[in-house]
Protein backbone atom coordinates (compact mmCIF):
# COMPACT_ATOMS: atom_id res chain seq x y z
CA UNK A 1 125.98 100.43 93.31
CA UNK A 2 123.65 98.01 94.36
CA UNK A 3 122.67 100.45 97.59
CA UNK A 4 122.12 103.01 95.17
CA UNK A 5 119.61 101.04 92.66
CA UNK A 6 117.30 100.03 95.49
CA UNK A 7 117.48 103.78 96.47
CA UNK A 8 116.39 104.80 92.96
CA UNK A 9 113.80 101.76 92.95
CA UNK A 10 112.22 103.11 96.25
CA UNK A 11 112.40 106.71 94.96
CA UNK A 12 110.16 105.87 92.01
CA UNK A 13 107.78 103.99 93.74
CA UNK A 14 107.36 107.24 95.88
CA UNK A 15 106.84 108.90 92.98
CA UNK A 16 104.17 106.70 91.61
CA UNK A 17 102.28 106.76 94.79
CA UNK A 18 102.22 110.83 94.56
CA UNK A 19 101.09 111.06 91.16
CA UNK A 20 98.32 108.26 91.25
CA UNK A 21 97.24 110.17 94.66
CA UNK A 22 97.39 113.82 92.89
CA UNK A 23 95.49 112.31 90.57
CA UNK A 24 92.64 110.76 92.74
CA UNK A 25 92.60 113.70 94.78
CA UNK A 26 92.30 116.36 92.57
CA UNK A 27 88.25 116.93 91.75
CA UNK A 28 87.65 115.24 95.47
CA UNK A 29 86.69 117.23 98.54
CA UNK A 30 88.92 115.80 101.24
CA UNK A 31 86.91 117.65 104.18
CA UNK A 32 83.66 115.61 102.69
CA UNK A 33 85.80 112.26 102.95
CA UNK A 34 86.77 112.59 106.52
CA UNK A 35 83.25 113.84 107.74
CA UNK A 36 82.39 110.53 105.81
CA UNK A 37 84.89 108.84 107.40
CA UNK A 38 84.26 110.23 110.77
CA UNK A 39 80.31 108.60 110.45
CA UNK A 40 82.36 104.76 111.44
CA UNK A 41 81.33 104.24 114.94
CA UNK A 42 83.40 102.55 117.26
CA UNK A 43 81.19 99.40 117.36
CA UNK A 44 81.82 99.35 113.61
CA UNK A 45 86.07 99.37 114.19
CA UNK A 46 85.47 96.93 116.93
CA UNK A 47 83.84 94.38 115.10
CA UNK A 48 85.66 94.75 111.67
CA UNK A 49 89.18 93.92 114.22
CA UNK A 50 86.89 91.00 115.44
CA UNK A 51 86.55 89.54 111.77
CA UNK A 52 90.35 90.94 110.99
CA UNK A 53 91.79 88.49 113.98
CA UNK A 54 89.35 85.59 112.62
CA UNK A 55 91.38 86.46 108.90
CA UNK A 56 94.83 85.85 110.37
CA UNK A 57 93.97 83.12 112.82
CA UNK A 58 92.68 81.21 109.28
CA UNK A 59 95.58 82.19 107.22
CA UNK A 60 98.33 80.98 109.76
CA UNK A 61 95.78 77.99 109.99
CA UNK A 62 96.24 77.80 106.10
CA UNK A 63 99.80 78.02 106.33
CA UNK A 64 100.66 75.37 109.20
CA UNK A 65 98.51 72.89 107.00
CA UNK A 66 101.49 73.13 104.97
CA UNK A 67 104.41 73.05 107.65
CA UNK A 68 103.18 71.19 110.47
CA UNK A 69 106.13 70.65 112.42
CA UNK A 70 105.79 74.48 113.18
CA UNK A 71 103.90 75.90 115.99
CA UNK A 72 100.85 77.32 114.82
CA UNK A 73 101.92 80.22 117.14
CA UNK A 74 104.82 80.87 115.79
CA UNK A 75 103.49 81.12 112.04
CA UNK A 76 100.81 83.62 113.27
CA UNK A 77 103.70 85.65 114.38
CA UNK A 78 105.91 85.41 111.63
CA UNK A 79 102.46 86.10 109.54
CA UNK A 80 102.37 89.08 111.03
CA UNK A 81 105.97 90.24 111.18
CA UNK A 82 105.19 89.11 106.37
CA UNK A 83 102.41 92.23 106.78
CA UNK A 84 104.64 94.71 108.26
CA UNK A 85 107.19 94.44 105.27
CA UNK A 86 104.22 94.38 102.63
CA UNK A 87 103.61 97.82 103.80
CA UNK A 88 107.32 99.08 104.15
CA UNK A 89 108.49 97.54 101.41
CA UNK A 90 107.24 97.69 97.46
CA UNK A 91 104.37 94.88 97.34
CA UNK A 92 102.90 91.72 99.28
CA UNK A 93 105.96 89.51 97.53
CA UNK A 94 108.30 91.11 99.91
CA UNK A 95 106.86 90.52 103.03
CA UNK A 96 106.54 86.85 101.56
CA UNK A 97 109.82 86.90 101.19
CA UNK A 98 110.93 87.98 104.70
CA UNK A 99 108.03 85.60 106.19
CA UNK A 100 110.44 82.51 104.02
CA UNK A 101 113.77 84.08 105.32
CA UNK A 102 112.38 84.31 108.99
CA UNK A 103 111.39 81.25 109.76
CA UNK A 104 113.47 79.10 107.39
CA UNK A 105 117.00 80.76 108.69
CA UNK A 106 119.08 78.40 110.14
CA UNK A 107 116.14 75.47 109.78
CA UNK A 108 116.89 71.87 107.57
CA UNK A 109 113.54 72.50 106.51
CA UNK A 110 114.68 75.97 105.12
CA UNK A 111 113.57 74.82 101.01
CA UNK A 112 110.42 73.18 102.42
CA UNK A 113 109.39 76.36 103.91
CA UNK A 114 110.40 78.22 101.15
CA UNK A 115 107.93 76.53 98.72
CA UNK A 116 105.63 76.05 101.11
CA UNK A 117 105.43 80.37 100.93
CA UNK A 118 105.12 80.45 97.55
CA UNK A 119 102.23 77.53 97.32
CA UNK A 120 100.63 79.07 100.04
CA UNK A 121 100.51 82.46 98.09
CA UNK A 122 99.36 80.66 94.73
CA UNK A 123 96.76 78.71 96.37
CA UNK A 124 95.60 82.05 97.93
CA UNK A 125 95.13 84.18 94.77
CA UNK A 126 93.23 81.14 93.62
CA UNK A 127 91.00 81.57 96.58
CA UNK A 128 90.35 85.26 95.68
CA UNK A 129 89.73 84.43 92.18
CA UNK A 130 87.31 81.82 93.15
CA UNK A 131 85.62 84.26 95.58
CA UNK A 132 85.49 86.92 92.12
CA UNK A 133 83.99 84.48 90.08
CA UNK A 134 81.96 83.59 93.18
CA UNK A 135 80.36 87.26 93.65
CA UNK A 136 80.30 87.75 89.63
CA UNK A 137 77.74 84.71 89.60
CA UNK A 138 75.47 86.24 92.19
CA UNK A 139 75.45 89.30 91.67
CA UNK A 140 72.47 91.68 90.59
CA UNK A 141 74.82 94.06 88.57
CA UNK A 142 75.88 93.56 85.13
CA UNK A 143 79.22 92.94 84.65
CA UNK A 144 81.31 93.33 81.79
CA UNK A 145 81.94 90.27 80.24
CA UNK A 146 85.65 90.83 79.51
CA UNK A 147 86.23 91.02 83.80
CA UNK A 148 84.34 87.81 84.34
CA UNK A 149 86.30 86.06 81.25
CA UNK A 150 89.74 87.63 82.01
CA UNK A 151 89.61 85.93 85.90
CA UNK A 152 88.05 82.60 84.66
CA UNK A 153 91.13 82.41 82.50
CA UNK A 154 93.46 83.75 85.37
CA UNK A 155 92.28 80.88 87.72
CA UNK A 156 92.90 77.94 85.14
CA UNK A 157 96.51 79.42 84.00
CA UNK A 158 97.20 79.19 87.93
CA UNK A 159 95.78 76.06 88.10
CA UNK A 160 97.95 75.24 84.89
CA UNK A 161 100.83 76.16 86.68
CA UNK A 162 100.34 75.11 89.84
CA UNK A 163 100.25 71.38 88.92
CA UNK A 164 102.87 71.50 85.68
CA UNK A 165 105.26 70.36 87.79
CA UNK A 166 103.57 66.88 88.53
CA UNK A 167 104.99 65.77 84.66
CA UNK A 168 107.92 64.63 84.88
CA UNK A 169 109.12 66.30 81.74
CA UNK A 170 108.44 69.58 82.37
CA UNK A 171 110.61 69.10 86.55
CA UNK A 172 113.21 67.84 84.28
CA UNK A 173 113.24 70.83 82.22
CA UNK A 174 113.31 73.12 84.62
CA UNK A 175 115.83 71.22 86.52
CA UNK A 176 118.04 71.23 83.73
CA UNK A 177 118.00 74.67 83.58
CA UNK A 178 118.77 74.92 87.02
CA UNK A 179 121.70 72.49 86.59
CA UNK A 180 123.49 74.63 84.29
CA UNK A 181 123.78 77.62 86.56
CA UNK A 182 125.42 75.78 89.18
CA UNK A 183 128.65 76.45 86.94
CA UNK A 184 128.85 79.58 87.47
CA UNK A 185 130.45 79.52 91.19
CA UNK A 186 128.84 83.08 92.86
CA UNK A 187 125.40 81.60 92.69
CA UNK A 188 126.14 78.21 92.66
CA UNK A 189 124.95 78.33 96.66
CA UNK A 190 122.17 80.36 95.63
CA UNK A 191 120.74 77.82 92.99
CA UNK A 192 121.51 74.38 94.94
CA UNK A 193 118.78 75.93 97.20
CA UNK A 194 116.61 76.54 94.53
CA UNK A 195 116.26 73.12 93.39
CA UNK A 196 115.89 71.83 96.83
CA UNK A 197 112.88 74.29 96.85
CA UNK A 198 111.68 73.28 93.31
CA UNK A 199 111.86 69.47 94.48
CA UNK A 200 109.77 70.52 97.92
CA UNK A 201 107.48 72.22 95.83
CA UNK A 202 107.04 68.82 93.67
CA UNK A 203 106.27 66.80 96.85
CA UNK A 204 103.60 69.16 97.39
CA UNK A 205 101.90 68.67 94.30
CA UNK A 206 101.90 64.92 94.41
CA UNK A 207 98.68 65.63 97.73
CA UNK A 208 96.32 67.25 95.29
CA UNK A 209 93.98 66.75 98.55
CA UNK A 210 96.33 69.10 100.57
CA UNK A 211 96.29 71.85 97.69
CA UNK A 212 92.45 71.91 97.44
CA UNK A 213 92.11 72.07 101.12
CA UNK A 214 94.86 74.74 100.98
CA UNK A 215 92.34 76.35 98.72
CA UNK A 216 89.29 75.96 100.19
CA UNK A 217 90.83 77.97 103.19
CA UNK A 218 92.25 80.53 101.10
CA UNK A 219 88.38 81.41 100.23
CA UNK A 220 87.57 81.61 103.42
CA UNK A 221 89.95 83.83 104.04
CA UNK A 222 88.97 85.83 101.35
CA UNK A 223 85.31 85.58 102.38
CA UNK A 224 86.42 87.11 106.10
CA UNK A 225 88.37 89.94 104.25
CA UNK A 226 85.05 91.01 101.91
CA UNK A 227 83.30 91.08 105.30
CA UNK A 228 85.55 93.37 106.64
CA UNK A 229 85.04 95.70 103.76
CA UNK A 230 81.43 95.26 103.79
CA UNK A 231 81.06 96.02 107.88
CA UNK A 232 82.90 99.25 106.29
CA UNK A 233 80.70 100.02 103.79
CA UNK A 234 77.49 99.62 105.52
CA UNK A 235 78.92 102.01 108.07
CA UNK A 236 79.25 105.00 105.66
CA UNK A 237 76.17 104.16 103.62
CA UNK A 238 77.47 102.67 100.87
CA UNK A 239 74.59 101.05 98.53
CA UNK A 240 77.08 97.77 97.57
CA UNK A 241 75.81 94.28 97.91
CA UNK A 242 78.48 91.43 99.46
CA UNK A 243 78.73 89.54 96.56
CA UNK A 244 79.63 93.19 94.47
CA UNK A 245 82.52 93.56 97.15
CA UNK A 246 83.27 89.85 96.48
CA UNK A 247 84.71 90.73 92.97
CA UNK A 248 85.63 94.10 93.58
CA UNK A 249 87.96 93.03 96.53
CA UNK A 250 89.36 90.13 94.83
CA UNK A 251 90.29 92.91 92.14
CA UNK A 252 91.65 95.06 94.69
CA UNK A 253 93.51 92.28 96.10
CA UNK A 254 95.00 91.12 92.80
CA UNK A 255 95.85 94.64 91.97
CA UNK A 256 98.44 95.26 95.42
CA UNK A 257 100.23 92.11 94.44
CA UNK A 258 101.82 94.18 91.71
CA UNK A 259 104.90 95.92 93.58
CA UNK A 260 104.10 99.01 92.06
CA UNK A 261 103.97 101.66 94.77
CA UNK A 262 104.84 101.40 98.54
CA UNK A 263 102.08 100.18 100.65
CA UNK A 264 99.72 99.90 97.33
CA UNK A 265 99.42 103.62 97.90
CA UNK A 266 97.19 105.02 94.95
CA UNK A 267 96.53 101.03 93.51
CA UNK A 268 94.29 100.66 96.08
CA UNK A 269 92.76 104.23 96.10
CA UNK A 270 92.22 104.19 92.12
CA UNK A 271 90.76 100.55 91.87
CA UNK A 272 88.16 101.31 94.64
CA UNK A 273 87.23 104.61 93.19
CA UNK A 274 87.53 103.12 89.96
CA UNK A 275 85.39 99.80 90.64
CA UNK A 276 83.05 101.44 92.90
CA UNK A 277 82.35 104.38 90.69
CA UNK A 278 81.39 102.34 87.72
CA UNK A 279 78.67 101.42 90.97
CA UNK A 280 77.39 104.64 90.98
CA UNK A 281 79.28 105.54 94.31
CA UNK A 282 80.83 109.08 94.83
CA UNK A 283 84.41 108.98 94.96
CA UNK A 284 84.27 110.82 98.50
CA UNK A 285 82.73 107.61 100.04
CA UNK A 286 85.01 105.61 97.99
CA UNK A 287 88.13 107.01 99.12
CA UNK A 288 87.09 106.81 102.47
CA UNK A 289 86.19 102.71 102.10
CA UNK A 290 89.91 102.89 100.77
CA UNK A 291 91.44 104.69 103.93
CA UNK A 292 89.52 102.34 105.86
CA UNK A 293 90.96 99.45 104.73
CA UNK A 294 94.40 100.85 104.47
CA UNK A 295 93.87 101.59 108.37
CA UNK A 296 93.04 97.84 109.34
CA UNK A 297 96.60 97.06 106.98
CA UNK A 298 98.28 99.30 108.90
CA UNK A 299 97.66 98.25 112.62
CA UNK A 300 98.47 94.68 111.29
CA UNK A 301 101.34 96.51 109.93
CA UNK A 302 102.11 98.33 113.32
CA UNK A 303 101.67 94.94 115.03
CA UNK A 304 104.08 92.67 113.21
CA UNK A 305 106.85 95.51 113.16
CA UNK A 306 106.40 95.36 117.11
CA UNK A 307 106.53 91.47 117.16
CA UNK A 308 109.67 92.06 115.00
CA UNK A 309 111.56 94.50 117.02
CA UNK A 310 110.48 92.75 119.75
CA UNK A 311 112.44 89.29 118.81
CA UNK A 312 115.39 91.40 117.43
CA UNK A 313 115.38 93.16 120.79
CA UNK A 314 115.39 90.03 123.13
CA UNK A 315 117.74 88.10 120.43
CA UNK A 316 120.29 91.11 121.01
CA UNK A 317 120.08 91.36 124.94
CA UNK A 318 120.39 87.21 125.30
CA UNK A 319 123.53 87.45 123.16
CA UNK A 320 125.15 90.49 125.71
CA UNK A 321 124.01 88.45 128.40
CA UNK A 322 126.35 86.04 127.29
C-alpha cells in the first residue's frame, strides 16, 4: 500500500512538471531558445563550474562549522551525494534528508547531525532572504512593495522560529508533546530520536555566535550562486543587473524548496520567465537562463549519484571479500 502511494505521489509530480512545461512552452519558439542557448561559450561554462566548485566548497565549509568532528571531505561528499536526490526525488528536503541518513547511520552523533541538517537548511534560506532583501535595496528597478514586505516578514518568522526554542517553555511544550507519543510502541523508536534531535537542536541555539556565522556563510553562498546566474546571463545578453538576480534567485531558490515537481521542473522555468518577464526579457532568453541553471544542477546531480554508487559499490565488494 505504502509502495503504491509513493508511486501515485511520484506520478503526480510528473504530471505537474508536464503541464507547468506545456504551459511555458506553448507561445515559445524552442529553436530560438537553443540558438540562444548555443551563444554560451565555453569560457563562459568554464568559469560558471569555477564559481559552482567555490559554492560547494563554502557550503560543506558551512556545514562542518556545525559538525566538526567530521572531515570536511567527507561532508563535501555527502553534500554532493544531498544534490543528486534533490533532483531524483520531489524537492531539496529529500536530498536533506538522505544527506542526515548518510552520514548519521550507525554514528552516536546520529541526532546531532540530524539537527545540525535542518539548522543548516534554516540558516541557509535566511541567507537567501537576506541576499533578496539585499538586491531589493540596491536595485534600480521598482519593485512591488508586497515582494519586498512578504520576504522581510519571511526572514523574521524564521528568525522567530529559529530561536523559540531557547525559552524554556515553549522546549517543554514541545517536549511534552513528544512525550506522549512514546506510548504508542511502533514509533516509540522513531520519537526517542526525535527528542534527542530536538534537544541537539537546543544546544545549538544556546551559540547565537555560531548561528550568525552559520548565516553569514549561507549569504555567501548565495552571493556565489547569483554569480553563477549572472556569468549566464551576460553570456546570452540578458539586460539584468546583479543585484535584480539577487532577489530574483533568492525567489527562485525559495520557490524549488516546495516539493512540488521532480527536479523543480516547470517551478523553476515559470518563476524565471515569470520574474524576468516582468524585466522586460523575452521568455526565449529566459528559458534558456533556466536550462542553464538546471544544467549546472544536474552535473552536481550526475556527480553525487557517482560518489554514491561509488561507496555502495566498494561497500558491497569489501563485504564479498570477506
Amino acid at each position: 500500500m505504502k509502495f503504491n502511494k509513493n508511486i501515485l505521489k511520484l506520478f503526480l509530480k510528473l504530471l505537474i512538471s508536464a503541464v507547468l512545461l506545456t504551459v511555458f512552452l506553448y507561445h515559445i519558439e524552442l529553436k530560438k531558445v537553443f540558438e540562444i542557448f548555443s551563444q554560451i561559450s565555453v569560457s563562459t561554462i568554464i568559469l560558471a563550474i569555477s564559481v559552482n566548485i567555490i559554492a560547494i566548497l563554502v557550503s560543506g565549509y558551512k556545514w562542518k562549522l556545525l559538525i566538526p568532528r567530521h572531515h570536511y571531505f567527507k561532508i563535501i561528499l555527502i553534500a554532493m551525494i544531498g544534490r543528486f536526490y534533490s533532483i531524483v526525488l520531489p524537492g531539496q528536503i529529500a536530498g536533506e534528508g538522505v544527506k542526515a541518513w548518510i552520514l548519521g547511520k550507525g554514528h552516536e552523533d546520529a541526532e546531532q547531525i540530524a539537527a545540525s541538517v535542518i539548522l543548516d537548511k534554516i540558516t541557509g534560506v535566511i541567507g537567501t532572504l537576506i541576499i533578496c532583501i539585499l538586491g531589493i535595496i540596491c536595485s534600480m528597478k521598482m519593485i512591488p512593495r508586497e515582494v519586498t514586505v512578504s520576504i522581510i516578514l519571511c526572514v523574521l518568522l524564521l528568525f522567530i522560529i529559529l530561536f523559540s526554542l531557547r525559552n524554556e517553555r515553549f522546549f517543554s511544550f514541545i517536549n511534552k508533546i513528544c512525550q506522549y507519543f512514546t506510548r504508542f510502541k511502533k514509533i516509540e523508536k522513531t520519537v526517542n530520536h526525535l527528542l534527542k534531535a530536538i534537544a541537539e537542536f537546543k544546544l545549538y541555539l544556546k551559540n547565537p555566535g555560531l548561528i550568525f556565522i552559520n548565516i553569514f556563510a549561507g549569504c555567501i553562498y548565495q552571493l556565489l550562486a547569483v554569480l553563477l546566474i549572472y556569468v549566464f546571463s551576460r553570456s546570452i545578453q540578458i539586460d539584468v543587473g546583479f543585484f535584480d538576480y539577487c532577489w530574483i534567485f533568492g525567489i527562485v531558490t525559495i520557490a524549488l524548496i516546495l516539493p512540488v515537481t521532480i527536479a523543480g521542473l516547470g517551478v523553476r522555468e515559470g518563476t524565471f520567465l515569470g520574474l524576468l518577464g516582468w524585466l522586460g526579457v523575452v521568455n526565449e532568453k529566459a528559458l534558456a537562463l533556466s536550462i542553464a541553471f538546471l544544467g549546472m544542477q544536474l552535473l552536481d546531480a550526475i556527480i553525487g549519484g557517482a560518489i554514491h554508487f561509488t561507496m555502495i559499490y566498494n561497500k558491497q565488494h569489501t563485504v564479498l571479500k570477506k
